[in-house]
C-alpha atoms as a PDB file:
ATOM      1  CA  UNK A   1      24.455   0.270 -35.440  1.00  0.00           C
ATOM      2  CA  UNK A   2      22.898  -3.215 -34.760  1.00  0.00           C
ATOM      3  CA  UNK A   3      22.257  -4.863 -37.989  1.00  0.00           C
ATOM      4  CA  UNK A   4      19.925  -7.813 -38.619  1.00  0.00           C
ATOM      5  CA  UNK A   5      22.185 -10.749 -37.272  1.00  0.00           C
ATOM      6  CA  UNK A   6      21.698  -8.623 -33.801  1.00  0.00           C
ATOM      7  CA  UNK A   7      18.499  -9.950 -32.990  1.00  0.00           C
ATOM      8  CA  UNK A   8      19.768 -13.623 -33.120  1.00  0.00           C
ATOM      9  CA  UNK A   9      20.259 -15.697 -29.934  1.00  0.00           C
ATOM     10  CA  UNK A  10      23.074 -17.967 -32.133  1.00  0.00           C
ATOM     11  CA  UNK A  11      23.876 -20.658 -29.814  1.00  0.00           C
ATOM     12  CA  UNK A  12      22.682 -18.897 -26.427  1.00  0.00           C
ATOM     13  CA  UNK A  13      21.764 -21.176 -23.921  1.00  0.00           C
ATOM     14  CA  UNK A  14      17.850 -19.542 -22.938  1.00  0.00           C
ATOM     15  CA  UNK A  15      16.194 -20.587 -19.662  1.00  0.00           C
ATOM     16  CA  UNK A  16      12.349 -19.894 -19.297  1.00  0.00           C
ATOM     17  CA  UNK A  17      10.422 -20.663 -16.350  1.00  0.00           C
ATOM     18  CA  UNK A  18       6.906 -21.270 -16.912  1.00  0.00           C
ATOM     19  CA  UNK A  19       7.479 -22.665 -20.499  1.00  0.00           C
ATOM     20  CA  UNK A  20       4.624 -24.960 -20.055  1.00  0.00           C
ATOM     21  CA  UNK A  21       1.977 -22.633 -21.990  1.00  0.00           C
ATOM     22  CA  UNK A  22       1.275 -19.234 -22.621  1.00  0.00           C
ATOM     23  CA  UNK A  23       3.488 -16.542 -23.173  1.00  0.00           C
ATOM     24  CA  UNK A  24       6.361 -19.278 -22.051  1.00  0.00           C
ATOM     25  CA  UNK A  25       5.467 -21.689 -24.692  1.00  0.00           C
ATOM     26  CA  UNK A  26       5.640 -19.202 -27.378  1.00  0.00           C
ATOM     27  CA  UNK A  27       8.774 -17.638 -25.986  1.00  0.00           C
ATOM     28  CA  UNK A  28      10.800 -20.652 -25.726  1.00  0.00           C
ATOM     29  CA  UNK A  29       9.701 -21.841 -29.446  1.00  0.00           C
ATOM     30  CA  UNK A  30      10.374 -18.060 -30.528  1.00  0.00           C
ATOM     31  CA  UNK A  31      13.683 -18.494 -28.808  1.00  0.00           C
ATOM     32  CA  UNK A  32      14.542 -21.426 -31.134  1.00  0.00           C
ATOM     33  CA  UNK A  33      13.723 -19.546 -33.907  1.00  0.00           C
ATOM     34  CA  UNK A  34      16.754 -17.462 -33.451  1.00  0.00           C
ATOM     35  CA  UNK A  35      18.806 -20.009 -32.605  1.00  0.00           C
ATOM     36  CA  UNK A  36      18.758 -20.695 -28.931  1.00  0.00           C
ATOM     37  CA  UNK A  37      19.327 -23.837 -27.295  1.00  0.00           C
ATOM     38  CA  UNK A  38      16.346 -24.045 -24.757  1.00  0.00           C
ATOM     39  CA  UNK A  39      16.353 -24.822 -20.936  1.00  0.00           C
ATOM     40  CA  UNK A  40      12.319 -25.102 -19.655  1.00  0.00           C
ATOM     41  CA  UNK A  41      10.829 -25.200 -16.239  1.00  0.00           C
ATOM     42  CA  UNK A  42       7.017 -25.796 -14.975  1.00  0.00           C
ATOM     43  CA  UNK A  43       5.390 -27.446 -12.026  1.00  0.00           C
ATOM     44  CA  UNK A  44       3.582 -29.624 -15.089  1.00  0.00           C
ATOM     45  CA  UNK A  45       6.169 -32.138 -16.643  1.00  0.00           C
ATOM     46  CA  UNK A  46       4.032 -33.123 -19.210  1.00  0.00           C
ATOM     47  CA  UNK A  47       3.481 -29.836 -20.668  1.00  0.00           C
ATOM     48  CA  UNK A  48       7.257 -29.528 -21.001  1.00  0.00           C
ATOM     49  CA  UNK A  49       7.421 -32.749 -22.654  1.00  0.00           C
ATOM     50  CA  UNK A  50       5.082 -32.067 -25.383  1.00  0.00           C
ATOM     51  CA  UNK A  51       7.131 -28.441 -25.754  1.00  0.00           C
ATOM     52  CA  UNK A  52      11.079 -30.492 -25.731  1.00  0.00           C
ATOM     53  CA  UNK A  53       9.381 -32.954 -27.975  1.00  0.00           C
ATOM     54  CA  UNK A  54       7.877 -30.471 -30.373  1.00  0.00           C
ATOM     55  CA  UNK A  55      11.414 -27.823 -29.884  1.00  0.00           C
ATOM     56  CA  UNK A  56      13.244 -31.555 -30.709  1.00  0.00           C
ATOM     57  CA  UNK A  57      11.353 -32.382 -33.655  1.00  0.00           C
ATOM     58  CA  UNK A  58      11.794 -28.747 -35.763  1.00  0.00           C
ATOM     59  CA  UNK A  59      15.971 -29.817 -34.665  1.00  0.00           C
ATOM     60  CA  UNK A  60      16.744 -27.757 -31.881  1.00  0.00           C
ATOM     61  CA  UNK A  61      17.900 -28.952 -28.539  1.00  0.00           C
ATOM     62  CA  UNK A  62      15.679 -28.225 -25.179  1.00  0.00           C
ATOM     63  CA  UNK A  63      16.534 -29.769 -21.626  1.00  0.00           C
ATOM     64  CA  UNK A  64      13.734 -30.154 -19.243  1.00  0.00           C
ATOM     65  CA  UNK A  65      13.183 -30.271 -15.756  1.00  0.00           C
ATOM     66  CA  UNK A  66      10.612 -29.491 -12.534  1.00  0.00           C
ATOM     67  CA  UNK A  67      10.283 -26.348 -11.466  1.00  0.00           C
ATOM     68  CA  UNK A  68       8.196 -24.594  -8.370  1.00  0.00           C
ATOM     69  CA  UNK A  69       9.071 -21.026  -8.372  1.00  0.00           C
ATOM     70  CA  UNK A  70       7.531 -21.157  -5.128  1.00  0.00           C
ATOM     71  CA  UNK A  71      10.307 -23.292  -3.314  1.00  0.00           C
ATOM     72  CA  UNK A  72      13.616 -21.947  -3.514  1.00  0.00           C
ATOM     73  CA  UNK A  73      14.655 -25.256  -3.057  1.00  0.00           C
ATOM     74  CA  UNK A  74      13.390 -25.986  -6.462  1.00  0.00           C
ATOM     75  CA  UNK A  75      14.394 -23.268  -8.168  1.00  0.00           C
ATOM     76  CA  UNK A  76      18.284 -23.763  -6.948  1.00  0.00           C
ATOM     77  CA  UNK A  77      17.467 -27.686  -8.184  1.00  0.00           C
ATOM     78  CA  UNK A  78      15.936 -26.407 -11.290  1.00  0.00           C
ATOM     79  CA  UNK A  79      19.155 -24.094 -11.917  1.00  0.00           C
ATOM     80  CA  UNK A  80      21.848 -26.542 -10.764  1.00  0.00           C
ATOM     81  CA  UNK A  81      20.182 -28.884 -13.184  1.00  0.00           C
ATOM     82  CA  UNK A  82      20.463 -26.560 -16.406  1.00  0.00           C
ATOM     83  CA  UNK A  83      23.942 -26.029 -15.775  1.00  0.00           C
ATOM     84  CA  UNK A  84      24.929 -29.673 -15.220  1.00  0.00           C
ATOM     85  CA  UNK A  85      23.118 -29.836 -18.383  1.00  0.00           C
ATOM     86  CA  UNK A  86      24.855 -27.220 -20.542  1.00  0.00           C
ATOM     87  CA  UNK A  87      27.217 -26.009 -18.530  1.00  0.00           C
ATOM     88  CA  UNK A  88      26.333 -21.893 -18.904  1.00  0.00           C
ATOM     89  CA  UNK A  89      23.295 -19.828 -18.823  1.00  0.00           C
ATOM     90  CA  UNK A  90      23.349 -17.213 -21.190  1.00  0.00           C
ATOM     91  CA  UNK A  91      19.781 -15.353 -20.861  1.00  0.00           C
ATOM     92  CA  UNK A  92      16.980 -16.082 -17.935  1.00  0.00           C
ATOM     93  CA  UNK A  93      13.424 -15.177 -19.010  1.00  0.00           C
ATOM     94  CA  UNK A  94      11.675 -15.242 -15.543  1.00  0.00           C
ATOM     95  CA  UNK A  95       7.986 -15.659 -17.125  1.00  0.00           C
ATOM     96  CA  UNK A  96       6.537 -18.098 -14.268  1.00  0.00           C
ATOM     97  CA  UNK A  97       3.816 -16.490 -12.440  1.00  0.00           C
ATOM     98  CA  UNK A  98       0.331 -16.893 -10.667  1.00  0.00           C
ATOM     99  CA  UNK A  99      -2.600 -14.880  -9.873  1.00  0.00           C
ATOM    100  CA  UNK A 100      -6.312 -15.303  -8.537  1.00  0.00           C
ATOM    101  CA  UNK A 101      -8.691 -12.275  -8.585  1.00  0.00           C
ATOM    102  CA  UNK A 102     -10.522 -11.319  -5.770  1.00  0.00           C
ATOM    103  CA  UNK A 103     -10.881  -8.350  -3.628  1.00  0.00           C
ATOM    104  CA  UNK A 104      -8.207  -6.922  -0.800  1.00  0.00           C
ATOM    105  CA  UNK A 105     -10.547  -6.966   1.865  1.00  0.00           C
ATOM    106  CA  UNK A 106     -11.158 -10.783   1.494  1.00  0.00           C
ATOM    107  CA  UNK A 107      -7.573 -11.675   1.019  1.00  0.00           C
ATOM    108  CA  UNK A 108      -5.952 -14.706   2.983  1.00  0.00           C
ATOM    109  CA  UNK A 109      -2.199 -14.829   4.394  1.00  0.00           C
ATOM    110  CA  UNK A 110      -2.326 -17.756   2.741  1.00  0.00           C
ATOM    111  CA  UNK A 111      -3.181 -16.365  -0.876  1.00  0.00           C
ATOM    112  CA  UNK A 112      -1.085 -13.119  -0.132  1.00  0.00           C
ATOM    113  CA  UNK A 113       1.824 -15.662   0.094  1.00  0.00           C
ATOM    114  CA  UNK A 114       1.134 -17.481  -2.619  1.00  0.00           C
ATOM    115  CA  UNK A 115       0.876 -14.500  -5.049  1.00  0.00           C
ATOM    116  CA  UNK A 116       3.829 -12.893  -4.150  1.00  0.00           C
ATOM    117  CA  UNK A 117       5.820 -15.721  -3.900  1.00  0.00           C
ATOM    118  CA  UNK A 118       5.003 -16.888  -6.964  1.00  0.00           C
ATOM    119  CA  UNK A 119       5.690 -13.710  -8.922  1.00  0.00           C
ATOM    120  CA  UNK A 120       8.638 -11.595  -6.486  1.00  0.00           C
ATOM    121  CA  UNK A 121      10.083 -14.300  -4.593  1.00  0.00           C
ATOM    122  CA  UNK A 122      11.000 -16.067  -7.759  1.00  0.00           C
ATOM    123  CA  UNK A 123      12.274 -13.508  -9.821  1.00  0.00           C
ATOM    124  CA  UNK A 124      14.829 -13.048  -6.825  1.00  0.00           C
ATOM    125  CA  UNK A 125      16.115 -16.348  -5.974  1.00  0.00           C
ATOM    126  CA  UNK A 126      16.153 -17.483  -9.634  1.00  0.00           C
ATOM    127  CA  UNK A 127      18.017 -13.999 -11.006  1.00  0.00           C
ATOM    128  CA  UNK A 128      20.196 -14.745  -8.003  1.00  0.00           C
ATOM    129  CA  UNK A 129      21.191 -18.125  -9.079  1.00  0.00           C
ATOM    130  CA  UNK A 130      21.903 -17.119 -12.669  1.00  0.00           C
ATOM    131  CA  UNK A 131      23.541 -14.197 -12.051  1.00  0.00           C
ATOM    132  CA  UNK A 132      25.927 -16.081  -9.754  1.00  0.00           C
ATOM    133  CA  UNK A 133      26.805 -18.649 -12.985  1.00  0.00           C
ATOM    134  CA  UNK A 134      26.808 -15.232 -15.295  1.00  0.00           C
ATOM    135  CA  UNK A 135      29.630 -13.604 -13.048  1.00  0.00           C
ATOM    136  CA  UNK A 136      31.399 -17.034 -13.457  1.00  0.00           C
ATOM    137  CA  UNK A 137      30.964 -17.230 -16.691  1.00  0.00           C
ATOM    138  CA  UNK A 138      32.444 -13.403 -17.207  1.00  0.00           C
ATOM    139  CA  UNK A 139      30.851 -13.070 -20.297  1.00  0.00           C
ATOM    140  CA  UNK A 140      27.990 -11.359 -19.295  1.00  0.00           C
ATOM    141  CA  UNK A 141      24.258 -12.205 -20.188  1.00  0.00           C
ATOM    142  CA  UNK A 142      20.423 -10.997 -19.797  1.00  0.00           C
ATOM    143  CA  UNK A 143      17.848 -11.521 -17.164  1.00  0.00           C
ATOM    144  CA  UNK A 144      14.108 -10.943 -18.290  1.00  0.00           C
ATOM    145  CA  UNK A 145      11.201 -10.439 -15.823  1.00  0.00           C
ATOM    146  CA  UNK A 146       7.819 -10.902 -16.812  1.00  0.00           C
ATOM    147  CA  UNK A 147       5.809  -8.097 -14.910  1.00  0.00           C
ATOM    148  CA  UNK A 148       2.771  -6.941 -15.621  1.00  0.00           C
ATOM    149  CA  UNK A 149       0.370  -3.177 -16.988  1.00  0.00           C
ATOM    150  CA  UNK A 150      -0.685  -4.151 -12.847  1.00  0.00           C
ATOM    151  CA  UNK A 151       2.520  -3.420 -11.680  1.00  0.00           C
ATOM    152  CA  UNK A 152       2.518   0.302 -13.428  1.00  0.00           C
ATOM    153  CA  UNK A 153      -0.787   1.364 -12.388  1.00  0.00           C
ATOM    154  CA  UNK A 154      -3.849   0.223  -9.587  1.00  0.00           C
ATOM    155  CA  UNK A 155      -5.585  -2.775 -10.548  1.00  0.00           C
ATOM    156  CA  UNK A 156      -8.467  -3.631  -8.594  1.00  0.00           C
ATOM    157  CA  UNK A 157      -8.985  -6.992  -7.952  1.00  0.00           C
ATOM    158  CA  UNK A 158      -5.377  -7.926  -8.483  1.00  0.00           C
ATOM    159  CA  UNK A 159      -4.076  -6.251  -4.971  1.00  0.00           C
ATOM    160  CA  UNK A 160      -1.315  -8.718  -3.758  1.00  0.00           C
ATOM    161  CA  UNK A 161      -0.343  -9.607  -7.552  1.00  0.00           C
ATOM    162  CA  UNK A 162       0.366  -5.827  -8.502  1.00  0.00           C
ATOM    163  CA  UNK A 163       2.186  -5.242  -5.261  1.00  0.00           C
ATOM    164  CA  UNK A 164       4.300  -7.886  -6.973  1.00  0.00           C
ATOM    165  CA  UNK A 165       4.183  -7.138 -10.202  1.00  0.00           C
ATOM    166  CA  UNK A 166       5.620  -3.386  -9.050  1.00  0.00           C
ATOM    167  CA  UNK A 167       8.188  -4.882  -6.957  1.00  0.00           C
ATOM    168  CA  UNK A 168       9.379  -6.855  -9.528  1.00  0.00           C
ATOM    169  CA  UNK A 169       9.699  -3.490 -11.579  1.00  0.00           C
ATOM    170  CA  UNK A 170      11.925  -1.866  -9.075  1.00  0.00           C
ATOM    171  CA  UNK A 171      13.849  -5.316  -8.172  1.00  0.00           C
ATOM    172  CA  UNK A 172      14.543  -5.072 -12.174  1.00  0.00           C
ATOM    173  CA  UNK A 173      16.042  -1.366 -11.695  1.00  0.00           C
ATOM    174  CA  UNK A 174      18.470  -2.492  -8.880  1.00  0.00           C
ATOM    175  CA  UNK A 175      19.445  -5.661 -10.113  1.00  0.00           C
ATOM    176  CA  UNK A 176      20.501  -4.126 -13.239  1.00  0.00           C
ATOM    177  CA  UNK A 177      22.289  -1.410 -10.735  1.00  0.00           C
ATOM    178  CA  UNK A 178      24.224  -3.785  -9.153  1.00  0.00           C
ATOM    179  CA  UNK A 179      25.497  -6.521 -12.104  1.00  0.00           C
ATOM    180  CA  UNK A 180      26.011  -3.739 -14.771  1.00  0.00           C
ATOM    181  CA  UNK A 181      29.636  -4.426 -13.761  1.00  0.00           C
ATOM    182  CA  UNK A 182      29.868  -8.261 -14.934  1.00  0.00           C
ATOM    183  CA  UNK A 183      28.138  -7.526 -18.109  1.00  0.00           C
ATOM    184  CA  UNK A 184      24.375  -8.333 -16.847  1.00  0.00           C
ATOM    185  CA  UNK A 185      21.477  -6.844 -18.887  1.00  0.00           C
ATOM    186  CA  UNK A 186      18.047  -6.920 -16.383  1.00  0.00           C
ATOM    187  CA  UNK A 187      14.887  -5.295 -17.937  1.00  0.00           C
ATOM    188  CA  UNK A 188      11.108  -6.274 -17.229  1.00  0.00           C
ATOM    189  CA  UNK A 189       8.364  -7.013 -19.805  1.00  0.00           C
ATOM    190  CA  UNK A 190       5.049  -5.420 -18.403  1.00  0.00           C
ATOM    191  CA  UNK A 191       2.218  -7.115 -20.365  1.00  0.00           C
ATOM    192  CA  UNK A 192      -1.853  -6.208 -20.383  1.00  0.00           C
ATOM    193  CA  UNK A 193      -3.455  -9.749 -19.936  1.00  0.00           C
ATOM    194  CA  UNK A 194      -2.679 -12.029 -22.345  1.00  0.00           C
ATOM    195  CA  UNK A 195      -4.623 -14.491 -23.955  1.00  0.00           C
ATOM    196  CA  UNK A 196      -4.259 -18.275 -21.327  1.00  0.00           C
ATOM    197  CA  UNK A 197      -6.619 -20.663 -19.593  1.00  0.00           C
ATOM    198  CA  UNK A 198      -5.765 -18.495 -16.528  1.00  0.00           C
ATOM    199  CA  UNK A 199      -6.770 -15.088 -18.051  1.00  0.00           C
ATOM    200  CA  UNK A 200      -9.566 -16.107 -19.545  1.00  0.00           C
ATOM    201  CA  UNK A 201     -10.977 -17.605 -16.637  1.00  0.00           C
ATOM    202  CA  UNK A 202     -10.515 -14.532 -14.606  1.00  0.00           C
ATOM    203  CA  UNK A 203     -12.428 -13.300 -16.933  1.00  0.00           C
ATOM    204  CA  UNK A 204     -15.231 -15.606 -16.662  1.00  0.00           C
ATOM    205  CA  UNK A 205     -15.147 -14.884 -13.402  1.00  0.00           C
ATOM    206  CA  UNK A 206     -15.326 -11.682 -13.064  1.00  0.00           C
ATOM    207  CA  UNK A 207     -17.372  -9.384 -15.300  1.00  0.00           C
ATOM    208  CA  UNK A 208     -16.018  -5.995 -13.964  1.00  0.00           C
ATOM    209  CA  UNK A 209     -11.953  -7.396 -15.090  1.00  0.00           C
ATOM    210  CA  UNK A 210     -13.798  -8.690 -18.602  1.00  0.00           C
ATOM    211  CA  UNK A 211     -14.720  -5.147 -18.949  1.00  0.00           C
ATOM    212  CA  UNK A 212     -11.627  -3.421 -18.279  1.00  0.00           C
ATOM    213  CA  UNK A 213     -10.258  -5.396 -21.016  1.00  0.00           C
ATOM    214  CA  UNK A 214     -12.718  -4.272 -23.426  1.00  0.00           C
ATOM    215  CA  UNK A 215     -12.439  -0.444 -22.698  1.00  0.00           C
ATOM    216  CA  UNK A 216      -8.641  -0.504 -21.460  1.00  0.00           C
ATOM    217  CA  UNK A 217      -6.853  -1.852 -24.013  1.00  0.00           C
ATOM    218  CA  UNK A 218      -7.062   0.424 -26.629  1.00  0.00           C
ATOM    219  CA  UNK A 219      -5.439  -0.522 -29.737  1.00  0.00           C
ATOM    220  CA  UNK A 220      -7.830  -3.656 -29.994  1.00  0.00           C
ATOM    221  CA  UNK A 221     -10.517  -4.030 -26.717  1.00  0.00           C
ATOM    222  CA  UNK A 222      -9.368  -7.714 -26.189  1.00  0.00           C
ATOM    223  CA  UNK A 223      -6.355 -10.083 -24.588  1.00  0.00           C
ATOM    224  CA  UNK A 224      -3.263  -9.736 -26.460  1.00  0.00           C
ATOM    225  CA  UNK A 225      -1.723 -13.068 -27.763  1.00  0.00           C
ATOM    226  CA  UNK A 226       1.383 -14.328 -26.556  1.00  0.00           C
ATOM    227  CA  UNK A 227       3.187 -13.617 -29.913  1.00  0.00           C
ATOM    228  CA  UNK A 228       2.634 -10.180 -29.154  1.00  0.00           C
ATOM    229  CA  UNK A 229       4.794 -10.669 -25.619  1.00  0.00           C
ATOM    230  CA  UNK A 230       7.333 -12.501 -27.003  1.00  0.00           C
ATOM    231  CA  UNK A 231       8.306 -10.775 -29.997  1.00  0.00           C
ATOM    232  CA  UNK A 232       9.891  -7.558 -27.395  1.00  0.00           C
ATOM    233  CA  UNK A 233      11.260 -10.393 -24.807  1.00  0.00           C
ATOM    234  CA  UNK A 234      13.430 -11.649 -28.026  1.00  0.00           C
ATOM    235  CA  UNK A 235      14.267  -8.098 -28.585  1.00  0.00           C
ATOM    236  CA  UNK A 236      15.493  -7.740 -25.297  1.00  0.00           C
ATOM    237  CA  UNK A 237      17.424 -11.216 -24.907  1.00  0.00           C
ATOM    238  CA  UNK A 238      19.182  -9.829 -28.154  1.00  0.00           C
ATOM    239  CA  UNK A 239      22.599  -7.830 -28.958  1.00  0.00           C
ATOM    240  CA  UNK A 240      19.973  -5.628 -30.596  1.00  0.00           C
ATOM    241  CA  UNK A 241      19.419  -4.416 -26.848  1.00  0.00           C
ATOM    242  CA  UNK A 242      22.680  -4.508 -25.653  1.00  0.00           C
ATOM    243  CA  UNK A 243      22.335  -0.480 -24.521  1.00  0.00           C
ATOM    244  CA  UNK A 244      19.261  -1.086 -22.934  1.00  0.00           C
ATOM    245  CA  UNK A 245      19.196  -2.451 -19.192  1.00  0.00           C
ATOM    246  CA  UNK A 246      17.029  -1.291 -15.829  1.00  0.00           C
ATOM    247  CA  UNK A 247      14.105  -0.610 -18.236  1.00  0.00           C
ATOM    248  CA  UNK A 248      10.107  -2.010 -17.699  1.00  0.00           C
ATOM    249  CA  UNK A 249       8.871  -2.187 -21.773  1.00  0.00           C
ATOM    250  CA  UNK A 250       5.017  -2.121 -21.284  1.00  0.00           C
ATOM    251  CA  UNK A 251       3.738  -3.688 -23.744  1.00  0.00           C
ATOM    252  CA  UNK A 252      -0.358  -3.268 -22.777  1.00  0.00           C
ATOM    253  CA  UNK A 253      -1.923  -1.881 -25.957  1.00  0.00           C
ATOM    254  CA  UNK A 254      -2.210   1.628 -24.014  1.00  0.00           C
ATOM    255  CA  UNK A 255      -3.513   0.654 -21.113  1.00  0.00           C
ATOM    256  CA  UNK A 256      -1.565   2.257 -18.681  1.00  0.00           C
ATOM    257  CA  UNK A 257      -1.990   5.495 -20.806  1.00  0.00           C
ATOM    258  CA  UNK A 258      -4.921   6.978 -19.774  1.00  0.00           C
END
C-alpha cells in the first residue's frame, strides 16, 4: 500500500514545458514542494527567469532554457539541453499548449497548423525524446500530457484544438502500450479551462464559451485554478501512481458528465 512518502518526487529530475505561467508555473513550484529538481521550458525567457529565480530562492535547483514546442528542432535543443544539464530525466509534464477560439468554418491552414502543432505535435516529439533518455536510463520514469474536457467531448469553437486535445488522449494510450516494457508510466491530465490570461480572454471574447463555463462546470460555474490541475499531475508523477498508466484523469468539475 503506498504510504505518505509515495507522493514525493525526492530528488526526481521534473521537466515542464510551458512553465512560464499557468498551470506550468504552479506545477513546477508544486513539483519543488516534493522535492524535485526542476527543468523549465517557454518561448518567454523572462517568465522562466522570474520562476528559476523564485524556485532558487525557496533552495531548490531549476535549469532553464528556450523552448518552441512548435519546432522540433527546439524541442530536441530544449531536451539535449536538460540532459547536458542533469544528466537524466526522470518525469516529463508536457503542459505547453495554444489555442484561439473561433469557428470551423472560418478556420485557416495556417491556424489549423498552429493548434495542432502546438498541442499533438509536441507531446510526440518531446515524449519521444525523453522516452529515448528513459530507456537509457533503465530505470523507468513518467510522461504527463496536459489534454483537455475538449478532447473528451465536442467543443464548439475549439474545433482544431479538441481534435488535438483527443489525439493527444489516444497518443497517451499507445505510448503507454508501447514503453510499459522499460518502466514508462504515460497518462493525460484533461482539464475544464483553467484560470490564465489566455482563458480569460477567450472568454472576453466570446460570450457563448463565457457561458458554457458558467452552466458546465458544475461543482462551482467558474475557471478552475491551476492548483486544482496540479495537485492530480503530482499524483500522477508520484510512486503513489505507480499502477496507473494509459489513463486520461479529467479533472473538469463535471463537465464532461452531462
Amino acid at each position: 500500500m503506498p504510504c505518505l512518502s509515495s507522493f514525493g518526487l525526492e530528488n526526481q529530475v521534473v521537466v515542464v514545458t510551458g512553465a512560464g505561467r499557468g498551470i506550468g508555473r504552479v506545477v513546477a513550484k508544486d513539483a519543488l514542494r516534493s522535492g524535485a529538481k526542476l527543468a523549465i521550458g517557454s518561448r518567454t525567457m523572462s517568465e522562466l527567469k522570474t520562476l528559476s529565480d523564485e524556485i532558487r530562492e525557496a533552495g531548490g535547483e531549476c535549469f532553464y532554457h528556450s523552448l518552441d514546442v512548435t519546432k522540433v528542432e527546439s524541442m530536441s535543443a530544449f531536451m539535449a539541453a536538460v540532459i547536458a544539464h542533469y544528466g537524466r530525466i526522470d518525469v516529463l509534464v508536457n503542459n505547453a499548449g495554444y489555442n484561439k477560439l473561433g469557428k470551423l468554418i472560418d478556420c485557416t491552414e495556417e491556424q489549423y497548423d498552429l493548434i495542432v502543432d502546438a498541442n499533438l505535435k509536441n507531446v510526440f516529439f518531446c515524449s519521444q525524446i525523453a522516452a529515448r533518455q528513459m530507456m537509457k536510463q533503465e530505470t523507468g520514469g513518467v510522461i504527463i500530457n496536459v489534454s483537455s474536457q475538449a478532447g473528451v467531448v465536442g467543443a464548439p469553437e475549439r474545433g482544431p484544438y479538441s481534435g488535438a486535445k483527443a489525439g493527444v488522449n489516444n497518443l497517451t494510450r499507445t505510448m503507454a502500450a508501447e514503453w510499459a516494457e522499460y518502466g514508462i508510466r504515460v497518462n493525460a491530465i484533461a482539464p475544464t479551462v483553467t484560470r490564465s490570461p489566455m482563458a480569460e480572454q477567450a472568454m472576453n471574447d466570446s460570450a457563448d464559451f463565457a457561458a458554457a463555463i458558467q452552466t458546465k462546470n458544475l461543482l462551482r460555474g467558474d475557471l478552475a485554478e491551476p492548483e486544482e490541475i496540479s495537485a492530480p499531475i503530482i499524483f500522477l508523477a508520484s510512486k503513489a501512481a505507480s499502477m496507473i498508466t494509459g489513463h486520461t484523469l479529467v479533472v473538469d468539475g463535471g463537465w464532461t458528465i452531462v
